[in-house]
Each structure stands twice: as structure tokens, then as C-alpha cells.
N, C-alpha and C. Protein backbone atom coordinates (compact mmCIF):
# COMPACT_ATOMS: atom_id res chain seq x y z
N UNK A 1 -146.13 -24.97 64.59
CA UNK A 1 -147.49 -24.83 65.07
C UNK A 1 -148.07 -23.48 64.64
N UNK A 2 -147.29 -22.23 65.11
CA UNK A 2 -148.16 -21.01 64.87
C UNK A 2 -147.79 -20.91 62.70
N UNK A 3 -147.35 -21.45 62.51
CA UNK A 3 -146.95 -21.50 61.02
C UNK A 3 -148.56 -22.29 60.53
N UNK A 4 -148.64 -23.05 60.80
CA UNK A 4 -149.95 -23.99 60.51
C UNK A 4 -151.04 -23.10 60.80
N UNK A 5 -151.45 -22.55 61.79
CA UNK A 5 -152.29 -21.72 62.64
C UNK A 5 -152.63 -19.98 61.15
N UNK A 6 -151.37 -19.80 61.08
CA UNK A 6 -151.39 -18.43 60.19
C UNK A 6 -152.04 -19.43 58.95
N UNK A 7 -151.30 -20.29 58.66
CA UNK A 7 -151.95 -20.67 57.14
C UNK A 7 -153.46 -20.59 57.00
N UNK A 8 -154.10 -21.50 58.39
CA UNK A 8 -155.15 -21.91 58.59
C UNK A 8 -156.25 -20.70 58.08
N UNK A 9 -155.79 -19.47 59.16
CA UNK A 9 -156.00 -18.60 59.35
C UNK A 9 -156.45 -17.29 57.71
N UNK A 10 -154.88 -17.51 57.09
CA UNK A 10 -154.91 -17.22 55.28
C UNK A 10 -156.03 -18.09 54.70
N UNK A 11 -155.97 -19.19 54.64
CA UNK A 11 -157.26 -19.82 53.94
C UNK A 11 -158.77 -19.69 54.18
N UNK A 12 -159.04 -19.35 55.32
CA UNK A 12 -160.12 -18.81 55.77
C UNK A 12 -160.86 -17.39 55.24
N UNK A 13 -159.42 -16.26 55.49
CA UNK A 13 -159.55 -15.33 54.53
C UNK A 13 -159.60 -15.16 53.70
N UNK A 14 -159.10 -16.55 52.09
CA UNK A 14 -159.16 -16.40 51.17
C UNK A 14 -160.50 -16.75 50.97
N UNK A 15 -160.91 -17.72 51.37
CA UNK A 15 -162.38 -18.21 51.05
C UNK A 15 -163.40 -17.07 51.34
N UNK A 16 -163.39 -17.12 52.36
CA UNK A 16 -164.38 -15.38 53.26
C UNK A 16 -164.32 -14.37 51.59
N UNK A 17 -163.10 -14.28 51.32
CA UNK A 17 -162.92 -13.04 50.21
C UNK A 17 -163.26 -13.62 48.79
N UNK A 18 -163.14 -14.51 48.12
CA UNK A 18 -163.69 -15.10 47.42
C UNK A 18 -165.68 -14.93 47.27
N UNK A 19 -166.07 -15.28 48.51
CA UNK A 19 -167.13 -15.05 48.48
C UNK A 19 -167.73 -13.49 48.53
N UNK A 20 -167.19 -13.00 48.85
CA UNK A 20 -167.21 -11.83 49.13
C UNK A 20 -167.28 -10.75 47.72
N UNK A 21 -165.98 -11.50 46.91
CA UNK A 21 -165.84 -10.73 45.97
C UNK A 21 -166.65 -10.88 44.59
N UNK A 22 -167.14 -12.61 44.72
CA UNK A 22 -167.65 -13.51 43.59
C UNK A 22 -168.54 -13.34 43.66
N UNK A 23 -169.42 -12.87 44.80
CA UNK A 23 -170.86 -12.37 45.05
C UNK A 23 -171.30 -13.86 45.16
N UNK A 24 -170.77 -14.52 45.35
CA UNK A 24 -171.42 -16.10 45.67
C UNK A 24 -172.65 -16.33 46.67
N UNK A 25 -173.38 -17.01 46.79
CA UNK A 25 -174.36 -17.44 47.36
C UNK A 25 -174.06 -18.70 48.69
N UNK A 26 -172.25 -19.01 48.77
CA UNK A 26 -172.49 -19.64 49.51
C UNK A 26 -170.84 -19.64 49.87
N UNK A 27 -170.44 -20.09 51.08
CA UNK A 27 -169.57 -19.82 51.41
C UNK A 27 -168.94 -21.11 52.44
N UNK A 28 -168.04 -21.68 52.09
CA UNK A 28 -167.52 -23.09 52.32
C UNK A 28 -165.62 -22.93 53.15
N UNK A 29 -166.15 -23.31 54.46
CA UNK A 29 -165.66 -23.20 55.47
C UNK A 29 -165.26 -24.49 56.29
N UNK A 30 -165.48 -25.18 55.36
CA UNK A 30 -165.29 -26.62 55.55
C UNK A 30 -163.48 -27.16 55.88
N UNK A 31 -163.61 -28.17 56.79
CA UNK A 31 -161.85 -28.80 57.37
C UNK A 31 -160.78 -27.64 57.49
N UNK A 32 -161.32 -26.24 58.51
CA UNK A 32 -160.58 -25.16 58.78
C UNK A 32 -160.42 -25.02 60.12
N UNK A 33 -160.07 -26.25 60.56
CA UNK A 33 -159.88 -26.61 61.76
C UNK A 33 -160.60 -25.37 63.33
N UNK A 34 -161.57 -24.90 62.70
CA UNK A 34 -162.42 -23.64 63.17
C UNK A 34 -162.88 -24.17 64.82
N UNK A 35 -162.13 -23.75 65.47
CA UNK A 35 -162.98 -24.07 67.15
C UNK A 35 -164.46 -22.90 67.56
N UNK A 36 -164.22 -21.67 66.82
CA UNK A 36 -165.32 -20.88 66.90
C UNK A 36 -165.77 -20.23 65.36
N UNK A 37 -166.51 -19.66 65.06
CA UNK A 37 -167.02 -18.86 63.99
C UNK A 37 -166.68 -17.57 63.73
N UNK A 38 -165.24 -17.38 63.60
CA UNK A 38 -164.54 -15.92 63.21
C UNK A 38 -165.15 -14.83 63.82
N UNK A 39 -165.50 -13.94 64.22
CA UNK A 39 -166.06 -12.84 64.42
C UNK A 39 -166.03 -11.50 62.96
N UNK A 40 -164.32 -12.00 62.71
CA UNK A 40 -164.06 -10.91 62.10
C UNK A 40 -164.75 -11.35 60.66
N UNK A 41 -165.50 -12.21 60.55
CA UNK A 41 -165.86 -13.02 59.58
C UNK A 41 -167.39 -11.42 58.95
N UNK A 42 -168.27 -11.89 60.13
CA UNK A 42 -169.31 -10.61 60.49
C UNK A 42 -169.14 -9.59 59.50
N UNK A 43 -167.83 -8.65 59.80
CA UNK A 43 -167.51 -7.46 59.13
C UNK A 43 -167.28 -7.63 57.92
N UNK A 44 -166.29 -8.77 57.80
CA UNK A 44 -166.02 -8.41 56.19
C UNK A 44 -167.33 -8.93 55.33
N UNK A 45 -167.85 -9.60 56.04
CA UNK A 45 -169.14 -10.38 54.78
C UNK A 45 -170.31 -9.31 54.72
N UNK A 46 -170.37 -8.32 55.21
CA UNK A 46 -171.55 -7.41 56.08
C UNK A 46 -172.55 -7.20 54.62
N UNK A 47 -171.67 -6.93 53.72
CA UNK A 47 -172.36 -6.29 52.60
C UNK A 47 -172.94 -7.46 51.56
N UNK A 48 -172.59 -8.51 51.90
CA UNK A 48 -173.29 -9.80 51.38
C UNK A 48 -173.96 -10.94 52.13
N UNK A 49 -174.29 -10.67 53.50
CA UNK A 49 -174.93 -12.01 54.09
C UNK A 49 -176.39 -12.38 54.09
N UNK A 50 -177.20 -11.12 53.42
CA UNK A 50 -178.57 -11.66 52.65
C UNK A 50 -178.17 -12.33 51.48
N UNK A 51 -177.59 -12.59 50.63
CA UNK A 51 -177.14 -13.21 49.76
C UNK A 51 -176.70 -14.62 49.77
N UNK A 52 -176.50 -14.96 51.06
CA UNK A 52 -175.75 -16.39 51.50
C UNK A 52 -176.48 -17.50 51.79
N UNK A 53 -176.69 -18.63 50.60
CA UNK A 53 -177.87 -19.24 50.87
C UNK A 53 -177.21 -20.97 51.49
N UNK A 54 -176.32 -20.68 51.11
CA UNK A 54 -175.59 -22.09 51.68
C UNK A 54 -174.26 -21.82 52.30
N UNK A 55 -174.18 -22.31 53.49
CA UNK A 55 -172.77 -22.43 54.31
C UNK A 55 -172.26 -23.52 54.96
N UNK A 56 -170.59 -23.91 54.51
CA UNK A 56 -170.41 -25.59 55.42
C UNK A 56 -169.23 -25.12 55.91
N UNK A 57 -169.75 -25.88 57.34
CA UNK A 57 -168.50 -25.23 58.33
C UNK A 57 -168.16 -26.92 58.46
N UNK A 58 -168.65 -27.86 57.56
CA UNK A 58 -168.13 -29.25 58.05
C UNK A 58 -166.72 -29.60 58.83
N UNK A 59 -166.68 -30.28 59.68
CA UNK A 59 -165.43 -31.02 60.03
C UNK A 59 -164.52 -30.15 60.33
N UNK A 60 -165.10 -29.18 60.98
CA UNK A 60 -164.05 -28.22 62.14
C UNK A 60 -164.10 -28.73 63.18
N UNK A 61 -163.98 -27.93 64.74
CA UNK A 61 -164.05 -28.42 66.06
C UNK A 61 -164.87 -27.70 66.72
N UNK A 62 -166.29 -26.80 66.47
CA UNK A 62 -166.70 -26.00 66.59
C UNK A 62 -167.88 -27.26 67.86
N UNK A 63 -167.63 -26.42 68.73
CA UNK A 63 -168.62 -26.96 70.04
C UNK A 63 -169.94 -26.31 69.84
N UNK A 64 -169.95 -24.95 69.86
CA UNK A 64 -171.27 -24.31 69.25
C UNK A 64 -171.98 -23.67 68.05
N UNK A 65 -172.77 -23.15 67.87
CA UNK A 65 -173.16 -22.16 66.96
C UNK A 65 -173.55 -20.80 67.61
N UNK A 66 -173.49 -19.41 67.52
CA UNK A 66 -174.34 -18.47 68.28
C UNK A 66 -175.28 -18.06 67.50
N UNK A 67 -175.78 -17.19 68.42
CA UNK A 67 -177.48 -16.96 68.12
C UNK A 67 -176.61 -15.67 66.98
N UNK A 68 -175.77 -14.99 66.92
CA UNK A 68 -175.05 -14.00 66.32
C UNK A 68 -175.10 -14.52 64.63
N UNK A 69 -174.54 -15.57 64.47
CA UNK A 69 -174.36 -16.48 63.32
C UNK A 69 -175.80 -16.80 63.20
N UNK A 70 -176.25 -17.73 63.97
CA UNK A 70 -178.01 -17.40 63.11
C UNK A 70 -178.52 -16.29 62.31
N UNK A 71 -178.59 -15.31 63.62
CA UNK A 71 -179.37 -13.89 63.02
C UNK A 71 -178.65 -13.87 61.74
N UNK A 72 -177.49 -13.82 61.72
CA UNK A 72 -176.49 -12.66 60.79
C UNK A 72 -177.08 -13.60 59.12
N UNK A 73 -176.82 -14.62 59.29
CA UNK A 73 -176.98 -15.47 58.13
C UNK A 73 -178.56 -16.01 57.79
N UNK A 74 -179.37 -15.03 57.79
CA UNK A 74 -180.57 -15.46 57.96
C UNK A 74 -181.51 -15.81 56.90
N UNK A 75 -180.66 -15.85 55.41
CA UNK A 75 -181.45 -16.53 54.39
C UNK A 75 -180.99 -17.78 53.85
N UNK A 76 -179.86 -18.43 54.98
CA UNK A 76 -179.69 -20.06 54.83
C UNK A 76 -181.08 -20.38 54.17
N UNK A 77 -180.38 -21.59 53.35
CA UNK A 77 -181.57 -22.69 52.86
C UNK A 77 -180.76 -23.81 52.92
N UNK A 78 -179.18 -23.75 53.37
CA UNK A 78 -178.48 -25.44 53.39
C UNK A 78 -177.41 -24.81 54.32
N UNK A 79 -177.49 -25.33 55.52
CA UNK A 79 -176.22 -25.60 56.18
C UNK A 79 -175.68 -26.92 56.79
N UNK A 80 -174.45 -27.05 56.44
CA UNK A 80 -173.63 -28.55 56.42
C UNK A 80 -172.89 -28.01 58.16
N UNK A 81 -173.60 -28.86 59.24
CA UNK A 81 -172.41 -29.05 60.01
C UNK A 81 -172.21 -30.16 60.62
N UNK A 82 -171.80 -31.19 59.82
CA UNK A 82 -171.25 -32.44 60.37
C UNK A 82 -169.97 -32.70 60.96
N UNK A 83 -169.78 -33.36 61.63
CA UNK A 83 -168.04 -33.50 62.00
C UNK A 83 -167.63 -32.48 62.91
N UNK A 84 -168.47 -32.03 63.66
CA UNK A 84 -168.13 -31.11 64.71
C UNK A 84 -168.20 -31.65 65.94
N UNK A 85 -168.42 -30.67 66.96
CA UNK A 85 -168.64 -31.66 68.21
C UNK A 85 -169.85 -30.73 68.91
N UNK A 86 -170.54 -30.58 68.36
CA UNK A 86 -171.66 -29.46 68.57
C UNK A 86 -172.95 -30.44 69.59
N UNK A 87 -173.14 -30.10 70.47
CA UNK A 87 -174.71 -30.93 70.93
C UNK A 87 -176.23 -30.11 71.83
N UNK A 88 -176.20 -28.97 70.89
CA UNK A 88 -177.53 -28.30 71.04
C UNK A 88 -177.29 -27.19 69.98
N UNK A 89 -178.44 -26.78 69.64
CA UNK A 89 -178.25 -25.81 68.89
C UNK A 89 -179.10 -24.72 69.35
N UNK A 90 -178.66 -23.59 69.16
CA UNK A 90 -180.07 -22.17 69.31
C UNK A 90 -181.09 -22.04 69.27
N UNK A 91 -182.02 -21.52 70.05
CA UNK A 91 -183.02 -21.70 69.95
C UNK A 91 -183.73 -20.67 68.21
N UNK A 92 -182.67 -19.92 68.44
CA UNK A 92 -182.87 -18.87 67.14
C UNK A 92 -182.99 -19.68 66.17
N UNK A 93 -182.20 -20.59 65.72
CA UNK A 93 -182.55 -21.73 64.57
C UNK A 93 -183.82 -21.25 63.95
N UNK A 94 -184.83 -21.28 64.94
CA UNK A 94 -186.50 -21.57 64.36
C UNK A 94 -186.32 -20.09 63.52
N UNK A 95 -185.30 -19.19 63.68
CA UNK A 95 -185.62 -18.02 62.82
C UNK A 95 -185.50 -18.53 61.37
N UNK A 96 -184.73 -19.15 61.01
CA UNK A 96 -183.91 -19.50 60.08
C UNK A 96 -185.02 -19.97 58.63
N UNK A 97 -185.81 -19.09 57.98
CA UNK A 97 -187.31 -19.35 57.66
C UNK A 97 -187.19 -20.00 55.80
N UNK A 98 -185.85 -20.28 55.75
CA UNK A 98 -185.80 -20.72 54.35
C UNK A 98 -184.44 -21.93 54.24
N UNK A 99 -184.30 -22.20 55.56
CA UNK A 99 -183.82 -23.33 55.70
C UNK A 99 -184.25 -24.44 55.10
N UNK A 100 -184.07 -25.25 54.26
CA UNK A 100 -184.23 -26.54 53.60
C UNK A 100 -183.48 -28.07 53.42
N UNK A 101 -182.12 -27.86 54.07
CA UNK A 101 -181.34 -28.74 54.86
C UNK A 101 -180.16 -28.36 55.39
N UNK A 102 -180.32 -29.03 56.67
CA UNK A 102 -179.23 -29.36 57.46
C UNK A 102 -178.47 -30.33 57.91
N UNK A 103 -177.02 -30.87 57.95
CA UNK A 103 -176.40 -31.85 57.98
C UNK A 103 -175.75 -31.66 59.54
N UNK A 104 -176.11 -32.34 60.69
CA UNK A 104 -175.53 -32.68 61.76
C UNK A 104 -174.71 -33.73 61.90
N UNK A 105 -174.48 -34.34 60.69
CA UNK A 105 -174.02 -35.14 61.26
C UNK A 105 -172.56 -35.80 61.79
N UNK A 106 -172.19 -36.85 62.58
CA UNK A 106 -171.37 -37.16 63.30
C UNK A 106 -170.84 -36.04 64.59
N UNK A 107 -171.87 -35.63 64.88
CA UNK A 107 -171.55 -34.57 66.25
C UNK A 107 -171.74 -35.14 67.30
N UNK A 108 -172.50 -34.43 68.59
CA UNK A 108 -172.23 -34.83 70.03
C UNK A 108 -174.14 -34.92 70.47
N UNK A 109 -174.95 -35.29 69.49
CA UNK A 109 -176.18 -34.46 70.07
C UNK A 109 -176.44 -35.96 70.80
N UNK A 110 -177.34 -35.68 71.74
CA UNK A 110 -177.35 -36.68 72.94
C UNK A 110 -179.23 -36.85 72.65
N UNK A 111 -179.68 -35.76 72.41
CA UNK A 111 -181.52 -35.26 72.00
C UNK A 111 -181.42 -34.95 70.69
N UNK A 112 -182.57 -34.97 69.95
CA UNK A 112 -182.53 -34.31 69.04
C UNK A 112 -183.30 -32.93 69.45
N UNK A 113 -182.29 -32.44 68.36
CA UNK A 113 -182.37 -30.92 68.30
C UNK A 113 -183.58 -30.43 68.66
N UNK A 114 -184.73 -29.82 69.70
CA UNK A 114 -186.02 -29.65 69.06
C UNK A 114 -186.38 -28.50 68.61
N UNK A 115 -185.42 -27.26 68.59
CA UNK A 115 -185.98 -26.13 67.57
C UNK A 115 -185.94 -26.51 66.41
N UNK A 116 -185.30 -27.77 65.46
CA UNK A 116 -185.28 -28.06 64.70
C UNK A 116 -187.20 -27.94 63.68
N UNK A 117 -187.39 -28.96 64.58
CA UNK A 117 -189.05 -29.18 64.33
C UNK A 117 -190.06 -27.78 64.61
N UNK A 118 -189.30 -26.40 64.59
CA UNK A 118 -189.88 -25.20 64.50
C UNK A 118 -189.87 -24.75 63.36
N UNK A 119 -188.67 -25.65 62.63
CA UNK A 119 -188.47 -24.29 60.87
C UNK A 119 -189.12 -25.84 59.74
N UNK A 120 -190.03 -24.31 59.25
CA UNK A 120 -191.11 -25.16 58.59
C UNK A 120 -190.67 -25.51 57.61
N UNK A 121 -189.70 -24.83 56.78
CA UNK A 121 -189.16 -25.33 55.69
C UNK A 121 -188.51 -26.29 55.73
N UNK A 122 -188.18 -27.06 56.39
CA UNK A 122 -186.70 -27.85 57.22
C UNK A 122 -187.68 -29.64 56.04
N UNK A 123 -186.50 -29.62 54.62
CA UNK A 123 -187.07 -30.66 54.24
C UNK A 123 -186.28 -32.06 54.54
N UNK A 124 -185.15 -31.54 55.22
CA UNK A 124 -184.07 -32.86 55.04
C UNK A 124 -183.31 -32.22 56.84
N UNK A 125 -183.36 -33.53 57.04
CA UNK A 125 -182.25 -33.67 58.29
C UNK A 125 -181.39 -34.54 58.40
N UNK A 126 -180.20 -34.24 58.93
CA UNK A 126 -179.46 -35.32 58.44
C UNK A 126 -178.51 -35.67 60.05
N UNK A 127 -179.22 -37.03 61.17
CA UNK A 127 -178.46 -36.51 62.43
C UNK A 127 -177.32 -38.08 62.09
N UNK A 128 -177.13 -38.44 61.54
CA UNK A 128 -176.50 -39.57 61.63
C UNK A 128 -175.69 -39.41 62.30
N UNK A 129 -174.73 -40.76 62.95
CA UNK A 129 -173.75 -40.68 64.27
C UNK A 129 -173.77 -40.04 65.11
N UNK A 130 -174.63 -39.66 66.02
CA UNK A 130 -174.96 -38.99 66.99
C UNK A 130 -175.09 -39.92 68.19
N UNK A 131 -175.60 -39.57 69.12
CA UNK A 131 -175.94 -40.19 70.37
C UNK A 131 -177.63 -40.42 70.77
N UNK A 132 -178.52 -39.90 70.04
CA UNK A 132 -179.95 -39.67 70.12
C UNK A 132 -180.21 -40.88 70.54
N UNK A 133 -180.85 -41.15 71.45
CA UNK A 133 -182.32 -42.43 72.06
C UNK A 133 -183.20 -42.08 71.87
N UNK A 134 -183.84 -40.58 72.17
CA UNK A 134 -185.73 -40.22 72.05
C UNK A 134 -185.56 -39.11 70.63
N UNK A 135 -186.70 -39.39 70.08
CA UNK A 135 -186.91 -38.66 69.08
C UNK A 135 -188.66 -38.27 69.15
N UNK A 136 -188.83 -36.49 69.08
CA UNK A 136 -189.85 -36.47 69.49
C UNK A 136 -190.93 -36.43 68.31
N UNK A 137 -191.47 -37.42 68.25
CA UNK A 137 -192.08 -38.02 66.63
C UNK A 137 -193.31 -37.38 66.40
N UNK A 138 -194.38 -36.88 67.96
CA UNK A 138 -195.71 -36.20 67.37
C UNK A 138 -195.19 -34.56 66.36
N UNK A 139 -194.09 -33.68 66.75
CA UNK A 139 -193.62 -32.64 66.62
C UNK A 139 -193.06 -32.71 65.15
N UNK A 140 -192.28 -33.63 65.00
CA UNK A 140 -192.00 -34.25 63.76
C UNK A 140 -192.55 -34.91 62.64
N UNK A 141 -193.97 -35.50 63.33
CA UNK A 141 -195.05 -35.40 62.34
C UNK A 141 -195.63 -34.62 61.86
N UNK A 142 -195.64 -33.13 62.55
CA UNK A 142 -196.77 -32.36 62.18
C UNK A 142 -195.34 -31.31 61.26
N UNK A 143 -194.24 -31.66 60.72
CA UNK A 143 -193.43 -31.08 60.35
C UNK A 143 -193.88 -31.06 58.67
N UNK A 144 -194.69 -30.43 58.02
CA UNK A 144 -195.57 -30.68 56.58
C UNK A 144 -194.37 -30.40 55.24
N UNK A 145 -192.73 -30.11 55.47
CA UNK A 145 -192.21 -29.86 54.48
C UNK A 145 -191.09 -30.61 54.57
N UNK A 146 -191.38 -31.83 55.93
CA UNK A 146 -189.78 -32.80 56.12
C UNK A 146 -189.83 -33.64 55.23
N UNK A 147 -188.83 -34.60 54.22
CA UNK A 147 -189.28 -35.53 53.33
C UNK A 147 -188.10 -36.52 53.61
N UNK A 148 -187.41 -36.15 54.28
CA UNK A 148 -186.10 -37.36 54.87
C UNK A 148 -185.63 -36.59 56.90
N UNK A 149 -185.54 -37.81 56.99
CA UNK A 149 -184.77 -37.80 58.21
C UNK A 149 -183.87 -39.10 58.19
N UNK A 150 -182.58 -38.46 59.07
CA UNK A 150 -181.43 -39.55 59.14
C UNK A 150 -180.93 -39.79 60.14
N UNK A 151 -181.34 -40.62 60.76
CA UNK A 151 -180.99 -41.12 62.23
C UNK A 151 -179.99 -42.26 62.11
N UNK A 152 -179.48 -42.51 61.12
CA UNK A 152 -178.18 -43.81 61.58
C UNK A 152 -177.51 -43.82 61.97
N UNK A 153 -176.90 -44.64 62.70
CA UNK A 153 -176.02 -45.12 63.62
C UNK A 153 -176.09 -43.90 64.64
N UNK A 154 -177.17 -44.33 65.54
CA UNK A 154 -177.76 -43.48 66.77
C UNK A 154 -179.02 -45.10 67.60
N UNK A 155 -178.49 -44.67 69.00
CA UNK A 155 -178.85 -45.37 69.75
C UNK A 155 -180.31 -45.41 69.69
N UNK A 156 -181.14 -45.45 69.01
CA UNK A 156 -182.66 -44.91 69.57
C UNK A 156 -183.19 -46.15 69.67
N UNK A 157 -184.14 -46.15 70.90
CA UNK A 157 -184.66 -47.69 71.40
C UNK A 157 -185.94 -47.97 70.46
N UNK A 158 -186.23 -49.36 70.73
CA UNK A 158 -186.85 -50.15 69.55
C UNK A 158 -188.38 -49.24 69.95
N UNK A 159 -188.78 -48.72 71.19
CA UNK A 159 -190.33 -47.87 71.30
C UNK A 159 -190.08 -46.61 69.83
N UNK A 160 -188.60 -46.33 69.81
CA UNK A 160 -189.30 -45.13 68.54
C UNK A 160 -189.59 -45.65 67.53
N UNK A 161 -188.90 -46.60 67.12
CA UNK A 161 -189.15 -47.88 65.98
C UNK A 161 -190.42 -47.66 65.71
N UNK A 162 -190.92 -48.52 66.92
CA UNK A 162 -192.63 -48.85 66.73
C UNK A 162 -193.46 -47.18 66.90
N UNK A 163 -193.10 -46.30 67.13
CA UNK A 163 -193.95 -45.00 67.11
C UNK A 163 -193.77 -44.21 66.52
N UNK A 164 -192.70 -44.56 65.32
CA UNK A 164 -192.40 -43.11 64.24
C UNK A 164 -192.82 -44.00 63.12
N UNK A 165 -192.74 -45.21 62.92
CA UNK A 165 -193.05 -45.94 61.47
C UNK A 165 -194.42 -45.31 61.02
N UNK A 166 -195.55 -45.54 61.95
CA UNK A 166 -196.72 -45.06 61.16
C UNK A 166 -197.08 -43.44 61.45
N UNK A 167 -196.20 -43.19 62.25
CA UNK A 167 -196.71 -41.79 62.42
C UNK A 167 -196.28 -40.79 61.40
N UNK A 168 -194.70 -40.92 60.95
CA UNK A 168 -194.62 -40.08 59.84
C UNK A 168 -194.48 -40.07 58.18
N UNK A 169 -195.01 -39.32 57.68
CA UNK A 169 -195.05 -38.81 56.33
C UNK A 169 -193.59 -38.96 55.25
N UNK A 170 -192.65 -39.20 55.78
CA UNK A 170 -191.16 -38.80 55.41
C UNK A 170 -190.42 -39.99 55.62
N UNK A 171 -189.27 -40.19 54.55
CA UNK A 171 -188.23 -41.18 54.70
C UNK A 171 -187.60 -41.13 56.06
N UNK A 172 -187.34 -42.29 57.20
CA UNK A 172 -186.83 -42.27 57.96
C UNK A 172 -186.13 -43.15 57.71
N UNK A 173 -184.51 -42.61 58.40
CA UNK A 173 -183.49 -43.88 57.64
C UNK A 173 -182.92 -44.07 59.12
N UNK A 174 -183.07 -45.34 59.42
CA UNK A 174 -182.52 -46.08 60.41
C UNK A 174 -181.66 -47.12 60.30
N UNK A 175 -180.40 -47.56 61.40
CA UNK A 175 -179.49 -48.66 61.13
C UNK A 175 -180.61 -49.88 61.47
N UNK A 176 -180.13 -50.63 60.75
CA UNK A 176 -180.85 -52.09 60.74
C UNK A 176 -180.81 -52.22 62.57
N UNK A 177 -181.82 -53.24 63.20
CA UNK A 177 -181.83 -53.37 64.08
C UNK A 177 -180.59 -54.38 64.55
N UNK A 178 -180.10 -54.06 66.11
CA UNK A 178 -179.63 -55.49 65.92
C UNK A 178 -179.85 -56.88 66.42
N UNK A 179 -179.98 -57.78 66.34
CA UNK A 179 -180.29 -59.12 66.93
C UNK A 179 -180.13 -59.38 68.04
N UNK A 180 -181.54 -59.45 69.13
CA UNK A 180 -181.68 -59.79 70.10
C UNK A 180 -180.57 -61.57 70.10
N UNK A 181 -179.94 -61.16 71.54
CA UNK A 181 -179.37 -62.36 71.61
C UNK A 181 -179.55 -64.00 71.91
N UNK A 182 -179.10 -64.71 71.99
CA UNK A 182 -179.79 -65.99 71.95
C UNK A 182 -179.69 -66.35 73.63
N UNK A 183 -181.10 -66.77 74.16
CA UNK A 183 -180.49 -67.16 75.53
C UNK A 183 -180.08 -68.53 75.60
């Protein structure tokens, strides 16, 4: 166990330093079995996190995000966090002013996100497998740079159906309905 744990732990650091050293623009943190967001991560990246325009923490176990990790990473334009178990996010998000997609998906969100519908750049969302029923569609209409949203395989009742079709501007991808039953 703590053998697995150190490895985990080495690969994290190699990647972190990689980016670090490659001057990369993005930094992939992805299936590092991550329950939180390093701290010590902060320090070593200090001298490159205006630089960091894409980050995937995909398919860790990470319950949250902090407002720390917002601020710090604040010229995102793609962050991947699907496969987590995350179900709200910061309100700081809306800082996030060159954001251009985000991948939620298969997490815990029960609502959709609504600081989401604060960052104007926000062209792609991606909540698939989630838990969502209401989706708040006037907020999401007036969203002028969304061009996809992904709601599949999410509970949302047949009223959003009928109140997001003509209201928005943008691909909405929904699971087929399913067939009322026969009485």
C-alpha cells in the first residue's frame, strides 16, 4: 500500500516537474488517484502558473476544487474534471476569464453548476453522467460564447426539454427520451 502511495506520489512530481521545466502550457494530472490538489503543487509551479492554459485532473477522487486552485491557475482556457466525485464548484470559477472548456463529467453534480453561466468565455460544457433535473436555461441563454452543452445521461425532466429547445443558441446534447409506458 504505502509502496503504491510513494509511486503515486513520484509520478505526480514527475509530471508537476516536467511542466515546470518544459515551460509547458499545460499540466496533466490525470488517473493520480488525487483525493485533494497537492498544496505542495502551489510552490513548485509558482514561477509558471500564468503560463498554464490547460489542466486535467481527470479520474482522480477529488470531492472538491478550492477557491486557492482557482485563483492560483487563473489563465485556464481548458480544464478536464471528469471522473471525480466533485458536486459544486466555487464560486471563484466566474474569475476564471479565459476559460473556454470544461469537462465535468461523470461526477456527483445534483444542479448544475451556476457560476458556470458567469464565465463569459465558457464555449463548451461538458456535464454528462451527472445527476442534474433543473437546468437554469434563461442564464444559459444569455451565455453569448456557449456553442455546446452536454447533458447526457442526466435525469432532467421532459419541462427542460420543452424550455431549452427554443430558448438556446447552442448544441444541446441530450439522451434520447425514454418511452412513456404502455398502460
Amino acid at each position: 500500500m504505502q509502496k503504491r502511495m510513494g509511486e503515486a506520489v513520484a509520478r505526480v512530481a514527475r509530471k508537476v516537474n516536467d511542466t515546470v521545466e518544459n515551460k509547458t502550457d499545460s499540466l496533466d494530472l490525470a488517473n493520480c488517484k488525487l483525493m485533494t490538489f497537492p498544496i505542495g503543487i502551489y510552490k513548485a509551479m509558482r514561477s509558471v502558473t500564468e503560463g498554464i492554459h490547460c489542466i486535467s485532473l481527470a479520474n482522480n477522487e477529488l470531492k472538491s476544487i478550492t477557491n486557492r486552485f482557482v485563483t492560483t491557475f487563473n489563465q485556464l482556457r481548458e480544464l478536464n474534471l471528469a471522473g471525480n466525485y466533485l458536486h459544486r464548484l466555487p464560486e471563484e470559477i466566474t474569475s476564471l476569464l479565459h476559460l473556454r472548456a470544461i469537462n465535468l463529467s461523470r461526477n456527483r453534480f445534483r444542479r448544475f453548476p451556476e457560476p458556470l453561466a458567469a464565465v463569459t468565455a465558457l464555449e463548451t460544457i461538458d456535464l454528462e453522467e451527472n445527476e442534474i433535473r433543473e437546468v437554469p436555461t434563461e442564464k444559459l441563454a444569455s451565455m453569448a460564447s456557449l456553442r455546446s452543452l452536454n447533458l447526457r445521461a442526466n435525469p432532467v425532466g421532459p419541462e427542460v426539454r420543452l424550455l431549452v429547445r427554443p430558448l438556446v443558441p447552442f448544441d444541446l446534447l441530450l439522451s434520447p427520451e425514454e418511452p412513456l409506458p404502455k398502460a
